[in-house]
Structures are given as structure tokens and as C-alpha cells.
Protein backbone atom coordinates (compact mmCIF):
# COMPACT_ATOMS: atom_id res chain seq x y z
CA UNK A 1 131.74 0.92 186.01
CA UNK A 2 131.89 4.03 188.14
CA UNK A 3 133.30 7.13 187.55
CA UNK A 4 135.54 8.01 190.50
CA UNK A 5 135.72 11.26 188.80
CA UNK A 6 132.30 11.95 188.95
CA UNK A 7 130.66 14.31 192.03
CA UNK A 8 128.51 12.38 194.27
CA UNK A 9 125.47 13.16 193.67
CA UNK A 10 123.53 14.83 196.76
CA UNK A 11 119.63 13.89 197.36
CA UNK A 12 117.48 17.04 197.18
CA UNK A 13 115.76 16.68 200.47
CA UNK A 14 119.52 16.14 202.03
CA UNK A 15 121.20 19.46 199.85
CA UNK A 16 121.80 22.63 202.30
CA UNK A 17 119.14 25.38 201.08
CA UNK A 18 119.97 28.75 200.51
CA UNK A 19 119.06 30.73 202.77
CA UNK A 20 117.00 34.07 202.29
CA UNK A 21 120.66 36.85 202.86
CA UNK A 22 122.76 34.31 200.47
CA UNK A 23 120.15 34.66 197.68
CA UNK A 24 120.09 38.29 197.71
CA UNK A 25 123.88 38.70 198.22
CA UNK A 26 124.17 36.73 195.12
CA UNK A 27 124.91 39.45 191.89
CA UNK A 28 123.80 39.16 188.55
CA UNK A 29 126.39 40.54 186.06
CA UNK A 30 125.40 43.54 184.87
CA UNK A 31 122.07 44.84 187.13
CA UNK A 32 122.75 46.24 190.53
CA UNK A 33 124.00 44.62 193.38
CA UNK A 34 120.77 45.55 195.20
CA UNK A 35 117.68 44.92 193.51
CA UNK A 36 119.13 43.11 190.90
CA UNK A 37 116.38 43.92 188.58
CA UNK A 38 117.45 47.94 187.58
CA UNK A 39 120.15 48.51 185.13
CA UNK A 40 123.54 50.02 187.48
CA UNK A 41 124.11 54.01 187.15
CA UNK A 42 127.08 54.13 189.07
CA UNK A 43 130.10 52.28 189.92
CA UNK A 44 131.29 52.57 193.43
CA UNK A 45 134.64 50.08 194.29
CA UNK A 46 133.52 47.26 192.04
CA UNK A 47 130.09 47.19 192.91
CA UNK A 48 126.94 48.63 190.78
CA UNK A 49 124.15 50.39 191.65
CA UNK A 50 120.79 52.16 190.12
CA UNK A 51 119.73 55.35 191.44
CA UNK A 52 117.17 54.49 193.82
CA UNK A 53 119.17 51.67 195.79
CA UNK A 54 122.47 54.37 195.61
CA UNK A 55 120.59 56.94 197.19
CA UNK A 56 119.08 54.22 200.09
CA UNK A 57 122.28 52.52 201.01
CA UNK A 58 123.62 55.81 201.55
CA UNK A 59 120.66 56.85 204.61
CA UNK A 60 120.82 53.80 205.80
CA UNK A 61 124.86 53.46 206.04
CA UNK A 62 125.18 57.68 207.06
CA UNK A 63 122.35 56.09 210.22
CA UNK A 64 124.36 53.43 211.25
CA UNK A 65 127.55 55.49 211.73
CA UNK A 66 125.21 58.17 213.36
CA UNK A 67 123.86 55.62 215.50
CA UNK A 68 127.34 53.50 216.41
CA UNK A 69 128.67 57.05 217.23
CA UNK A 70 126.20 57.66 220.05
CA UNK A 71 126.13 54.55 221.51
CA UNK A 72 129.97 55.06 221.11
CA UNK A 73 129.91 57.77 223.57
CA UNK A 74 127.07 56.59 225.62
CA UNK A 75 129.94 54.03 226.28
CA UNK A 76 132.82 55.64 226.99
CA UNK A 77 130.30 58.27 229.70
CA UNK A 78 129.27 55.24 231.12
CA UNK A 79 132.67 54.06 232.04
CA UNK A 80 133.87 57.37 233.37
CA UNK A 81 132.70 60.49 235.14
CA UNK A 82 129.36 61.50 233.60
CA UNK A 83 129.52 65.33 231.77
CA UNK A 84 125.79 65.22 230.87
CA UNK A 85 124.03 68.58 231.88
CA UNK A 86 120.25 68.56 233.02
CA UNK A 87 119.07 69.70 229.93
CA UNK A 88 120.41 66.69 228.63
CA UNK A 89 119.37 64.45 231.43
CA UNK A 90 115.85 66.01 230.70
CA UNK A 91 115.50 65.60 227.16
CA UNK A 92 117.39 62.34 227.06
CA UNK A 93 119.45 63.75 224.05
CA UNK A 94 121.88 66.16 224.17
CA UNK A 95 121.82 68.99 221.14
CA UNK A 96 124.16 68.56 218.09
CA UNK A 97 125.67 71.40 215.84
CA UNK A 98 126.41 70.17 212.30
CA UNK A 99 129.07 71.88 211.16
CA UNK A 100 128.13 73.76 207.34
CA UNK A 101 130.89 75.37 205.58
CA UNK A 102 128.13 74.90 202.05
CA UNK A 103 130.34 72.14 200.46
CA UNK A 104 129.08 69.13 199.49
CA UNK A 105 130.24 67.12 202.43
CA UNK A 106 128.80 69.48 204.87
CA UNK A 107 125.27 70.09 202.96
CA UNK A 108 125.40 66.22 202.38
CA UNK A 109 125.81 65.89 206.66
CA UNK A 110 123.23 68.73 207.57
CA UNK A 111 120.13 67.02 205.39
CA UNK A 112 120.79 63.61 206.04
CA UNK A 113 121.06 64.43 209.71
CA UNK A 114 117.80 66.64 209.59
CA UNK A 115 115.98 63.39 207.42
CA UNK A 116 117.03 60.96 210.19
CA UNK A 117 115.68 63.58 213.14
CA UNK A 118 112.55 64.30 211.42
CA UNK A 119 112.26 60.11 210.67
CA UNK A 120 112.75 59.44 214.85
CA UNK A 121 110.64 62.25 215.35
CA UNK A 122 107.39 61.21 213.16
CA UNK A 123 108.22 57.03 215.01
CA UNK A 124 106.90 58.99 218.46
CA UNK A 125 108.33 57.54 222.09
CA UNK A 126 108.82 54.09 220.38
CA UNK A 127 112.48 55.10 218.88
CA UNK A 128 114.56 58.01 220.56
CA UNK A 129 116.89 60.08 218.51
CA UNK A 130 120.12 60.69 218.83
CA UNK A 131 119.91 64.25 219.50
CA UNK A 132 117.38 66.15 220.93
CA UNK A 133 117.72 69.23 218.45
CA UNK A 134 120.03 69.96 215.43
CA UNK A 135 121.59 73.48 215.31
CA UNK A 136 123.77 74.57 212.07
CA UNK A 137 126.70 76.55 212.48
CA UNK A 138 128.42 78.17 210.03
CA UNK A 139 131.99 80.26 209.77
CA UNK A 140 132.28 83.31 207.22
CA UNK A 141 135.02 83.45 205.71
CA UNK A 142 134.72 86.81 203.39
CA UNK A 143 137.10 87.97 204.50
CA UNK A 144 139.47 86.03 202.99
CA UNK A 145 137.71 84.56 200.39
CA UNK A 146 134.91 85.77 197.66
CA UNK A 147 131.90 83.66 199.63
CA UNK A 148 128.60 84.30 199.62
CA UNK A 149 127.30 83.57 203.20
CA UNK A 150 123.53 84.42 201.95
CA UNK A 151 124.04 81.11 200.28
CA UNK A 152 125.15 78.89 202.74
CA UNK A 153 122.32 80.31 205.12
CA UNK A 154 119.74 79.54 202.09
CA UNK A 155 120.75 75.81 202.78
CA UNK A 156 119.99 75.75 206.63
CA UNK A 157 116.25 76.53 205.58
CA UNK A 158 114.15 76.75 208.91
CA UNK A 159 117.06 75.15 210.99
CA UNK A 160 118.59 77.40 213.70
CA UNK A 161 121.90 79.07 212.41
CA UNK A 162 124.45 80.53 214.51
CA UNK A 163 127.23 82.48 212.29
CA UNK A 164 130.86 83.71 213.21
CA UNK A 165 133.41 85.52 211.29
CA UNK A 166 136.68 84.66 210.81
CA UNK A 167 137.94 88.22 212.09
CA UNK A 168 135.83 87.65 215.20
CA UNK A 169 139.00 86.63 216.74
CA UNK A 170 140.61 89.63 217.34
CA UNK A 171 137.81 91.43 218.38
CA UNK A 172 136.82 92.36 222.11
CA UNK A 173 134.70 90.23 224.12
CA UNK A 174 133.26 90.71 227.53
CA UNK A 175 135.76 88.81 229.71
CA UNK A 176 138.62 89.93 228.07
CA UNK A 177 140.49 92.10 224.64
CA UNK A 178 143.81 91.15 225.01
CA UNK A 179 146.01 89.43 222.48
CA UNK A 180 149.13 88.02 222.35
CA UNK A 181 152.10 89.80 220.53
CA UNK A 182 155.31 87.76 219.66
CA UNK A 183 158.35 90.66 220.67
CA UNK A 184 161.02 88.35 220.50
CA UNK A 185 162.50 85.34 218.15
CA UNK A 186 165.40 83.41 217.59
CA UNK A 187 164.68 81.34 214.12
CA UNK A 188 167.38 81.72 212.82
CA UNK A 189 168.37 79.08 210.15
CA UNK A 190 169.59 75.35 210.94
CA UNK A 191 169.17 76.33 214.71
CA UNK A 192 168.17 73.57 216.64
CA UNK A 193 165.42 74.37 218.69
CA UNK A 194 162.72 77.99 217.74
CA UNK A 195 162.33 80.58 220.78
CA UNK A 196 159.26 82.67 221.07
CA UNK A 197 158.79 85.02 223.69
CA UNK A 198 155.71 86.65 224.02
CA UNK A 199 153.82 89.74 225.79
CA UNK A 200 150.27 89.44 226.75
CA UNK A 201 148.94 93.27 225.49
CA UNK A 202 145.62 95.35 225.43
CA UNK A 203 144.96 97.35 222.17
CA UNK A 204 145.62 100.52 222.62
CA UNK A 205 142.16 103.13 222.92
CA UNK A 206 143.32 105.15 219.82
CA UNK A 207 144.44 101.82 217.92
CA UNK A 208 143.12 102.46 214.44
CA UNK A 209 143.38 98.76 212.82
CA UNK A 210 140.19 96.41 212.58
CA UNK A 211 139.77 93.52 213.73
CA UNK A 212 139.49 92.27 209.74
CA UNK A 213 142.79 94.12 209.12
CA UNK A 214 144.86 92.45 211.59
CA UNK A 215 143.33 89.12 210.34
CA UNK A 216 144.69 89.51 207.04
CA UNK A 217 148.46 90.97 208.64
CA UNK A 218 148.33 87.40 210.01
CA UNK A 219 147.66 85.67 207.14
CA UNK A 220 150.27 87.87 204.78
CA UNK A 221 153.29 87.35 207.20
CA UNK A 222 152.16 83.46 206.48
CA UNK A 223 154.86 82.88 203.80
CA UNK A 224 153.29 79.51 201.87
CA UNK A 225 149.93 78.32 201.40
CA UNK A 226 150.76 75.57 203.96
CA UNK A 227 151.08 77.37 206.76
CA UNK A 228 148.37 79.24 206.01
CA UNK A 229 145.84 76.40 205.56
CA UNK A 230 146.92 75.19 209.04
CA UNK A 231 146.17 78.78 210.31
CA UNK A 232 142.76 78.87 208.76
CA UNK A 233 142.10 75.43 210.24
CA UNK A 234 142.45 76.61 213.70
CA UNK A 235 140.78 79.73 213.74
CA UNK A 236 137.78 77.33 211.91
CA UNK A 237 138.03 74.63 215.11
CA UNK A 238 137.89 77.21 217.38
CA UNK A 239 135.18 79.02 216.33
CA UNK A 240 133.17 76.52 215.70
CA UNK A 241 133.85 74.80 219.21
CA UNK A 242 132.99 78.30 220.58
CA UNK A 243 129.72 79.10 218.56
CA UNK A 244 128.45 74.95 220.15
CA UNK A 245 129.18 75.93 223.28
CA UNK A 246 126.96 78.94 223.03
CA UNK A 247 124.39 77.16 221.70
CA UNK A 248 124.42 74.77 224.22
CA UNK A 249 125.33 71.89 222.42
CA UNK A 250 127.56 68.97 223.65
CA UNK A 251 128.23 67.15 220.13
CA UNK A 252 129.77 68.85 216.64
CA UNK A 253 129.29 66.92 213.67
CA UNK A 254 132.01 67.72 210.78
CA UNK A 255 131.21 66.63 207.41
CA UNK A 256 134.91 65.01 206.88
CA UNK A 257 134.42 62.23 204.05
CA UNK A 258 137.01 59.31 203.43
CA UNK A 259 138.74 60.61 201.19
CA UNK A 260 139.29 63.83 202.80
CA UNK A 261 140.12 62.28 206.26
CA UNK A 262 142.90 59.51 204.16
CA UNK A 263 144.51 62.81 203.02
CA UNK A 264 144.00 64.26 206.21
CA UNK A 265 146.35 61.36 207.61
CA UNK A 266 149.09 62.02 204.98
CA UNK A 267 149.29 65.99 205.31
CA UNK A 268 149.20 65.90 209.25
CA UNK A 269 152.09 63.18 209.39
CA UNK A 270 154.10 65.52 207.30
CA UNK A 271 153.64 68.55 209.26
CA UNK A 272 155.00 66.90 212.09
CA UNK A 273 151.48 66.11 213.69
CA UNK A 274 151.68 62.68 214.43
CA UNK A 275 151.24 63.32 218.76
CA UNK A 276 147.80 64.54 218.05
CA UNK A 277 146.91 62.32 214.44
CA UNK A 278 144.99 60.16 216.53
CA UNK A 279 142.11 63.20 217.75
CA UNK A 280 142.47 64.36 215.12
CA UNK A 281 141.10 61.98 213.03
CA UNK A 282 138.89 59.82 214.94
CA UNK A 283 135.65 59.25 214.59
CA UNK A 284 134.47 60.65 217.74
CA UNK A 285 137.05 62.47 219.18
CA UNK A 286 136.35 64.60 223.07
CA UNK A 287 139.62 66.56 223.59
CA UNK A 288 137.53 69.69 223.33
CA UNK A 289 136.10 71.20 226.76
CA UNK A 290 132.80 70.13 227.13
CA UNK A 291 132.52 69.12 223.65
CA UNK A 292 132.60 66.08 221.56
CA UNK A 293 133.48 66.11 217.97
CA UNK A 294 131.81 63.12 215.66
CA UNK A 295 132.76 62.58 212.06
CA UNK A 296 129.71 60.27 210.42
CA UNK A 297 130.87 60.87 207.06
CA UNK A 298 133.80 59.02 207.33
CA UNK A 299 132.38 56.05 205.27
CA UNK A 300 132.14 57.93 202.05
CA UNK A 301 133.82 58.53 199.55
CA UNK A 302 134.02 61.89 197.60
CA UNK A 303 132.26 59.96 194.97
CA UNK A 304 129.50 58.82 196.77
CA UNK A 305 128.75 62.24 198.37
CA UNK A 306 129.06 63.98 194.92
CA UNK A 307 126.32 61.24 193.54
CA UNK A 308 124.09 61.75 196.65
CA UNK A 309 124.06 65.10 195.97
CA UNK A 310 123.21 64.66 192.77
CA UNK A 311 120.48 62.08 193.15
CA UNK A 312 119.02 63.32 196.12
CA UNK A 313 119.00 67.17 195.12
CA UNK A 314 121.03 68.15 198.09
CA UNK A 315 122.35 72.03 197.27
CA UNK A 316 125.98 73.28 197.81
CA UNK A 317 128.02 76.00 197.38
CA UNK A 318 131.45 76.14 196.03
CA UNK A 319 133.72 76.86 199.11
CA UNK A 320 136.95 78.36 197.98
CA UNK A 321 140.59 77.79 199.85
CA UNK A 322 144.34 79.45 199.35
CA UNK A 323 145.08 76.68 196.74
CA UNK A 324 141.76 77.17 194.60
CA UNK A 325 142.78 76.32 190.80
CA UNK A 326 146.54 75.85 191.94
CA UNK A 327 148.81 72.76 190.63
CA UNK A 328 149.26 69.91 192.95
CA UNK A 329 152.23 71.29 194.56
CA UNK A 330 150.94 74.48 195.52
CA UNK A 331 150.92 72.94 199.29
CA UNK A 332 151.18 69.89 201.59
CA UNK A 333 147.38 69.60 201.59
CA UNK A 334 146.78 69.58 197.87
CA UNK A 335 150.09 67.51 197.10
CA UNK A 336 148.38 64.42 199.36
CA UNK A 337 144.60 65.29 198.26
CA UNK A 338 146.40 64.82 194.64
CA UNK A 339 147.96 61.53 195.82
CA UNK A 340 145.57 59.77 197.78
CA UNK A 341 142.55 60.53 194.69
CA UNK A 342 145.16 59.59 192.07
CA UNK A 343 146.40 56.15 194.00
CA UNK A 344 142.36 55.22 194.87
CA UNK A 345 141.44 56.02 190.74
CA UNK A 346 143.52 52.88 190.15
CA UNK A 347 143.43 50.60 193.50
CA UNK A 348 139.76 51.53 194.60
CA UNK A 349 140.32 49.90 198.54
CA UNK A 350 143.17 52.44 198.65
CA UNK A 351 140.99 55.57 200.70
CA UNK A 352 138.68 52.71 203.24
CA UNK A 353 142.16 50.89 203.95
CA UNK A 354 144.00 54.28 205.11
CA UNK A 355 140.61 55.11 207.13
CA UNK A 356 140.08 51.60 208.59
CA UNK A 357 143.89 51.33 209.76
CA UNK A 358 143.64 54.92 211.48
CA UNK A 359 140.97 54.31 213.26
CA UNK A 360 143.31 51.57 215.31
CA UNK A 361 145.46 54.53 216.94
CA UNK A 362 145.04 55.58 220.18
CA UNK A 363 146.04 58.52 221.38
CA UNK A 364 149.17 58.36 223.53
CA UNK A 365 148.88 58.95 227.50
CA UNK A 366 151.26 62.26 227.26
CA UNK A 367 149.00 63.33 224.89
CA UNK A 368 146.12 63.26 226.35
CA UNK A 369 147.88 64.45 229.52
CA UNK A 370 149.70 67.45 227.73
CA UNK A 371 148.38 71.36 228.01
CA UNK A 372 146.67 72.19 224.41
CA UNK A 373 148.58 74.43 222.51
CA UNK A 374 148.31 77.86 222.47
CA UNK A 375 147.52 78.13 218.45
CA UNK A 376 145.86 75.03 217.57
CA UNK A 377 144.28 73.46 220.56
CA UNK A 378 145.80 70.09 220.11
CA UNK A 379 147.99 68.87 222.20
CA UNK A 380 151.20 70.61 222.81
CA UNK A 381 154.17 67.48 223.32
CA UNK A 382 156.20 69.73 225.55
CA UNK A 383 159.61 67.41 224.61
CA UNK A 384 158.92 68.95 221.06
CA UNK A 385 162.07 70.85 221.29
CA UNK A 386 164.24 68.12 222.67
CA UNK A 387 162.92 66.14 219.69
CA UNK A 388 163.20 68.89 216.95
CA UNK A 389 167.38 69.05 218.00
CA UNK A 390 167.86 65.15 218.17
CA UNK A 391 166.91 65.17 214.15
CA UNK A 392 167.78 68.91 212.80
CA UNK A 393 171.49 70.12 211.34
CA UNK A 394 172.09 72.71 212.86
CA UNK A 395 175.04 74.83 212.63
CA UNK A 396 177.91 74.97 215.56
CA UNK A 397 177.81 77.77 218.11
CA UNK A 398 181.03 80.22 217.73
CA UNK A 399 180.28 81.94 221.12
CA UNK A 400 179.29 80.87 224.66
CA UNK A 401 175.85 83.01 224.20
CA UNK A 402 174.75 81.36 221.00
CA UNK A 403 172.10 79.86 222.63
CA UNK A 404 170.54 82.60 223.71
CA UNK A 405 167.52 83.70 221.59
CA UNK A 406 168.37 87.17 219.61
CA UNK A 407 165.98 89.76 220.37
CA UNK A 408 163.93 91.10 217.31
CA UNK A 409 162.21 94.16 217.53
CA UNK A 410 158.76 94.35 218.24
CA UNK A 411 156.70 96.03 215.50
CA UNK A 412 154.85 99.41 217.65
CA UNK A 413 151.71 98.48 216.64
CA UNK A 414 150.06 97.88 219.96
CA UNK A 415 150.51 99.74 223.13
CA UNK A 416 150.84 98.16 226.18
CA UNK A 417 149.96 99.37 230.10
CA UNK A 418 152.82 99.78 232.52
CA UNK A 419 152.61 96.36 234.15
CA UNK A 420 152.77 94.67 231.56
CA UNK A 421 155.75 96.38 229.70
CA UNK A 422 157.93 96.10 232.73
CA UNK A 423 157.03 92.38 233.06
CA UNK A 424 159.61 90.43 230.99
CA UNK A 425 158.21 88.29 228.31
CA UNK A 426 157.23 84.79 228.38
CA UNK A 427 159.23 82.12 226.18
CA UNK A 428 155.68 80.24 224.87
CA UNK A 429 157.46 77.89 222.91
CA UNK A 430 157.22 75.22 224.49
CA UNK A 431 153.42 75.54 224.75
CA UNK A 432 153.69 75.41 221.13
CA UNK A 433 152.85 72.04 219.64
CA UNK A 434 155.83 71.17 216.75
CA UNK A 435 153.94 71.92 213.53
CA UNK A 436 152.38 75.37 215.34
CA UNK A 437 156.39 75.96 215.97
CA UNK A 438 157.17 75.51 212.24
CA UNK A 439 154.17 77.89 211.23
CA UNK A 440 155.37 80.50 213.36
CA UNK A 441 159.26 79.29 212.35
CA UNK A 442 158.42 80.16 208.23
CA UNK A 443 156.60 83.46 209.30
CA UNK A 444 157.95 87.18 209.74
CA UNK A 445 157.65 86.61 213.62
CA UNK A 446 158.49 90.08 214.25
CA UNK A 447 155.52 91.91 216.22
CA UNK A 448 152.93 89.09 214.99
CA UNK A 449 149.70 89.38 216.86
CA UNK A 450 148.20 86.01 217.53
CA UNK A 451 144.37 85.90 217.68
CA UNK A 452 142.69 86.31 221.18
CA UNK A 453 142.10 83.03 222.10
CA UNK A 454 146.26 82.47 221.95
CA UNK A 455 145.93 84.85 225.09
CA UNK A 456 142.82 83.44 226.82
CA UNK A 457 144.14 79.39 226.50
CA UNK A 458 147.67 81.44 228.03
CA UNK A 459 145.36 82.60 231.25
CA UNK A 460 143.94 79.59 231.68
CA UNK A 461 147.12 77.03 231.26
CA UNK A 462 148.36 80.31 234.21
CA UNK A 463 145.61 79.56 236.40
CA UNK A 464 146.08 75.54 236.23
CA UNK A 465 149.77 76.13 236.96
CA UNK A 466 148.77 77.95 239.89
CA UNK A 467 146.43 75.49 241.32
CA UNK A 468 148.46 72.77 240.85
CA UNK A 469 151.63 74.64 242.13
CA UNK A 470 153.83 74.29 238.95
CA UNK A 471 157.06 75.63 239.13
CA UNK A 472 157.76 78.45 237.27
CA UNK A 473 154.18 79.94 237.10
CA UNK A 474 154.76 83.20 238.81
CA UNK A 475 156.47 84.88 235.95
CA UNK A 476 153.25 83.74 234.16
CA UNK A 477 150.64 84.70 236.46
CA UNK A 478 152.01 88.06 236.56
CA UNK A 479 152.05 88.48 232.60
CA UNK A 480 148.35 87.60 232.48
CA UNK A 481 146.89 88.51 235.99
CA UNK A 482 145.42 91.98 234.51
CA UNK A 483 143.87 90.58 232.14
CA UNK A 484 142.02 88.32 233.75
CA UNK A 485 138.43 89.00 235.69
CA UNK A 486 138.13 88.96 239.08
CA UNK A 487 135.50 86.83 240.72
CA UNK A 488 134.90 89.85 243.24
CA UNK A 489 134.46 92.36 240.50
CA UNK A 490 132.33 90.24 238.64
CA UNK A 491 130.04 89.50 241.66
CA UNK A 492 130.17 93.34 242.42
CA UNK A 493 129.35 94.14 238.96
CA UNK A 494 126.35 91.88 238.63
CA UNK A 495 125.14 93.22 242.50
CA UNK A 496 124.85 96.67 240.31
């Protein structure tokens, strides 16, 4: 009798063979997933692995984003107006600053970038890398924080380093030393929409405060740690984008990880920067002038990079912040770094799910349209207002001339020229982006002086408006016109 029960059996010559890929995907229970011979060290979501196969799954997977990221925006060149300079066009590459603050994520970026430039190097003609050089550049923040920069600069080795300081921002550069000093505000609670107005000024000759002085009067009119983490994050980005630029390089790698870039997502969306998320966050990402900012450690996890570290001997520095040793609720940033680590302990896809779904926005057309903002950079949504009085509760009016903003004094702590204190001030708010309105809305406003670059971004969103004939850009031109070099001079002056 037969078994209908029974499988059929299948002739051997006629049975499917495994092929070479489904053999080695297949895991045996305890060894790791790789060689399958080594007992696992680690545990990274679900999977094992033994040092040596950790450490080379990492190169290879930090070279394939590296690689994807330049043929990325090899791409996206292609299909529009080519930037490349003839340096570039020379080498083949352009040059590429990697970003070192002397965490781990950054010292984890800056050798396996150097490894993979040295590898294509040694391979001759036959393989091109994806940059011709690899510069390091590095922010000091001492002033604010107990850092030791000697450190940081012991992990560049040989590589060339460019440094800047954070209080570099309010000091004087060759094309200009003015600043921009907030003499007027109307923040007054439940009001539904923030005024700034604004006076483009010259430190006086006499003017006794440093430039590291007036950094820290910005940071202490900051009221929470918040605000002043956003702060800190644009002076960084500019800085940064600035010390690139003068190195020549068209690409800025950041050493964001996963899990930093899922919490990224969380704390931006609740600052109320959801127009510019998507730049923010993306793996490459070319809102800055003549600059392109790529993220290849968006793959790992803190984990992974903490391991690597470990395994591969990769140095780091601690790299202190405002919320250093502070509970979870010390600010937005922590609260969601707490959150997102806590929710991917117990559902390990939680951090690669976040990243994966981001990485489907695209940045709106009025975004990338929109005049960057004076304070951040980003994109300034110049219907902020209109949309910050649609959801606030605000309080009534009792008189016809509620509306107007109430003048606050300006603190006498920089002297103006002539021209420029009988010029009435600017209302900058709404070249303000909305969270860069709520920093300056939980600040003491009163006579805050914004770093230089505030002013220079302010001269050249005035010279735009006056090419393109904007309406309204008169008042503006005149605030900044004195401030601003001359092409005549500066032939004149280079004719001497």
C-alpha cells in the first residue's frame, strides 16, 4: 500500500543543489554567522560574530556606503549643472574633510576613511578613490567645555588638520567685523507671532570684551540646555563648512551613527524642524554653498562603533556637552537619545527602521527654494509666523496697537557709526527659521549679539534681494551697505 502521507521522494541527480551564497548564509547555532567555525564575541541585532569577522564586515559595509555616496553624487552632478572645479577635474577626485570632534564616531570615520584611501592608493590606476586627499578638521570647544584639543590633534597623526575655535565667530575677519545686535523684541507671553528687529553694528575701537567673552554672554542668556545645544550646533556647522571651504574641499564627512541620526529625527521634529528634517538628515545632503555634506556612518549602530573601536584599537577622546552626567530630562536631545537607546535595548530593528524610513523624505520645493536662516543655515520657511499663530493661544489684544512689537532697550554694549544708528532697524524675523525663533523666543533678547556670520548671511540675502529686485530691500541694503566691500576698493587695494 502507499503512504499518501509520505513525501515523494526526489532522485539525487534531479534535487536542486545548493548553491555556493545559500551554504554560507546558512548559520550554525552558536558559532558566528560568518565563518561559522569561531566561537561569537558579540551580539549585534540577533546575529553573532567573532572578532575578526566583526571587525571585517564593518570595512567592508563603512566602503560600500562610502562608495554608494559618491556615485550618489556623481549622479545627481550628472543630471544637473556641473560644480566640479579644475582641481577636481584634474585629479579626478575632489578633496574630503572628515569631520573629528575625538568621539568615537568621528575617530571611528577618520581611520576607516584613511584605511580605505591608503587601500585605493597601494591598488595603483586600476581602482580610483573616492577622494583625492583626506583633510581633518576639527572645532575647539575650550571654551565652553574642559577639552583637551592636544588630544584630538594626537589622533589626526600625519593627516592635515585645520582647527577653529568656537569664539572665532565673533572675531574680525578681512571682509568684514560687524555683528548683528537684537535692539528690539516683542516675546511677550502667549503672543502669537515673535518680532525681532535688528541693527547691523561695528564694535566699537575702545570695546573691551573678547571675542571668548561675548561667546559665553550668548550662551548664558540661553535659558535651558536645549536651546543651547541647538546654538552650539550651528556655530559647529558653520565652522566646519567654513574651515572645508578653505581647505578647498567640496565633500564633509560627519561621523553621525544610527543611533545618533534616529534621535536626531525625534529631537528635530520636536523643535519644530520638520521643513528642514529632510537635509538634515540625509545621507548626502548639498544645501551648503559649494559644499556637500555625506554621513557614511549612518549604518552603525553605537554598538558596533564602540566594538570597532575596541577591536580595531581606534583612539578617542571623551567629548563633553551641556547635559554631561545630567538625567534624561535635562533636554530635548538627551530625553530622545534616552528613548530611542532604551526602545532599540528591547526591539533591536527599532534604530535601522527610524533611519531606513527617513531616508524616504524629500525635501520640500519651498524648502529648497527658501533663503537660509540667519542663525542656523537651514532653511528659513518664511510662512513660519503665519503657521506659529494658526496653532498658539494667545491672549486677546485690549488696544488697537497691540500688535505692534514693544521696544526693549538695547543693552550699550556696542557702539554704532552714524549711518547706521539713524537707519531704523530691520524686523529679521521672518528670516528666522521656527525653532531659531523659539531659541531666540526663551532667551533674554535684550541687546543679544548674534555671531558674525548672522550679519554676513544678512548682506548677502541684501544683495540677492537687490539683484532680483525684491520688494522691500532698500531698507535692507541701506542697514548693511557699509559693511560690505566694495569691488572698486578691493581692486584699488590689491593695485597697491
Amino acid at each position: 500500500m502507499c503512504d499518501i502521507d509520505a513525501a515523494p521522494k526526489v532522485p539525487d541527480a534531479r534535487r536542486p543543489k545548493k548553491t555556493q551564497n545559500e551554504r554560507q548564509q546558512q548559520r550554525v547555532p552558536g558559532m558566528c554567522i560568518k565563518c561559522k567555525t569561531a566561537r561569537p564575541n558579540v551580539t549585534i541585532r540577533k546575529c553573532l560574530y567573532c572578532k575578526p569577522c566583526f571587525v571585517r564586515t564593518s570595512v567592508v559595509k563603512f566602503r560600500a556606503a562610502l562608495s554608494k555616496s559618491r556615485r550618489r553624487i556623481e549622479d545627481s552632478k550628472a543630471a544637473g549643472a556641473r560644480s566640479d572645479t579644475e582641481a577636481e577635474a584634474a585629479e579626478g577626485a575632489p578633496r574630503a574633510m572628515v569631520a573629528l570632534s575625538g568621539g568615537a564616531c568621528s575617530s571611528a570615520l577618520l581611520q576607516l576613511a584613511l584605511d580605505y584611501h591608503k587601500s585605493m592608493a597601494e591598488k595603483g590606476a586600476a581602482v580610483q578613490s573616492p577622494y583625492s586627499q583626506i583633510v581633518v578638521g576639527h572645532v575647539d570647544e575650550s571654551a565652553l567645555f574642559d577639552v583637551a584639543s592636544d588630544a584630538v590633534r594626537g589622533i589626526a597623526g600625519d593627516v592635515e588638520f585645520r582647527q577653529a575655535r568656537l569664539e572665532d565667530v565673533f572675531a574680525a575677519t578681512d571682509d568684514s567685523d560687524a555683528l548683528l545686535q537684537i535692539v528690539a523684541a516683542s516675546i511677550a507671553p502667549g503672543s502669537s507671532a515673535d518680532h525681532f528687529k535688528a541693527l547691523v553694528v561695528r564694535p566699537a575701537s575702545e570695546e573691551q570684551h573678547s571675542p571668548r567673552e561675548r561667546l559665553h554672554r550668548l550662551f548664558d542668556s540661553l535659558e535651558s540646555a536645549t536651546n543651547r545645544e541647538s546654538l552650539l550646533d550651528a556655530i559647529k556647522t558653520y565652522l566646519l563648512a567654513r574651515l572645508a571651504r578653505e581647505a578647498g574641499c567640496s565633500v564633509l564627512l560627519m561621523g553621525d551613527s544610527a543611533t545618533r541620526i534616529a534621535s536626531k529625527i525625534v529631537s528635530l521634529t520636536s523643535r519644530g524642524r520638520g521643513f528642514s528634517l529632510p537635509l538634515e538628515v540625509a545621507s548626502e545632503c548639498a544645501w551648503l554653498d559649494g559644499l556637500t555634506v555625506v554621513r557614511p556612518m549612518r549604518d552603525f549602530v553605537a554598538k558596533e562603533i564602540a566594538f570597532l573601536n575596541l577591536w580595531a584599537g581606534f583612539r578617542s577622546v571623551v567629548v563633553p556637552t551641556f547635559t554631561t552626567g545630567a538625567p534624561a530630562h535635562a533636554s530635548i536631545d538627551r530625553l530622545t537619545e534616552a528613548f530611542v537607546v532604551g526602545l532599540d535595548r528591547d526591539f533591536a530593528s527599532t534604530v535601522p527602521t527610524v533611519c531606513r524610513t527617513v531616508q524616504k523624505l524629500e525635501p520640500r520645493p519651498e524648502a529648497l527654494a527658501a533663503s537660509p536662516c540667519l542663525v542656523c543655515g537651514m532653511p528659513a520657511d518664511p510662512n513660519s509666523q503665519t503657521w506659529r499663530s494658526r496653532l498658539t493661544v494667545s491672549d486677546a489684544p485690549l488696544h488697537s496697537s497691540a500688535s505692534e512689537p514693544a521696544s526693549i532697550p538695547a543693552d550699550a554694549d556696542i557702539s554704532t557709526s552714524a549711518s547706521s544708528a539713524a537707519a531704523p532697524p530691520l524686523d529679521i524675523s521672518t528670516r528666522l527659521c521656527y525653532a531659531c525663533q523659539s531659541v531666540l523666543h526663551f532667551c533674554r533678547s535684550d541687546g543679544l549679539v548674534l555671531p558674525a556670520f548672522c550679519a554676513e548671511r544678512l548682506a548677502d540675502q541684501a544683495d540677492a534681494s537687490a539683484s532680483s529686485g525684491t520688494r522691500g530691500h532698500e531698507a535692507l541694503r541701506k542697514q548693511v551697505e557699509q559693511f560690505l566691500i566694495d569691488s572698486d576698493d578691493e581692486r584699488d587695494d590689491c593695485g597697491r
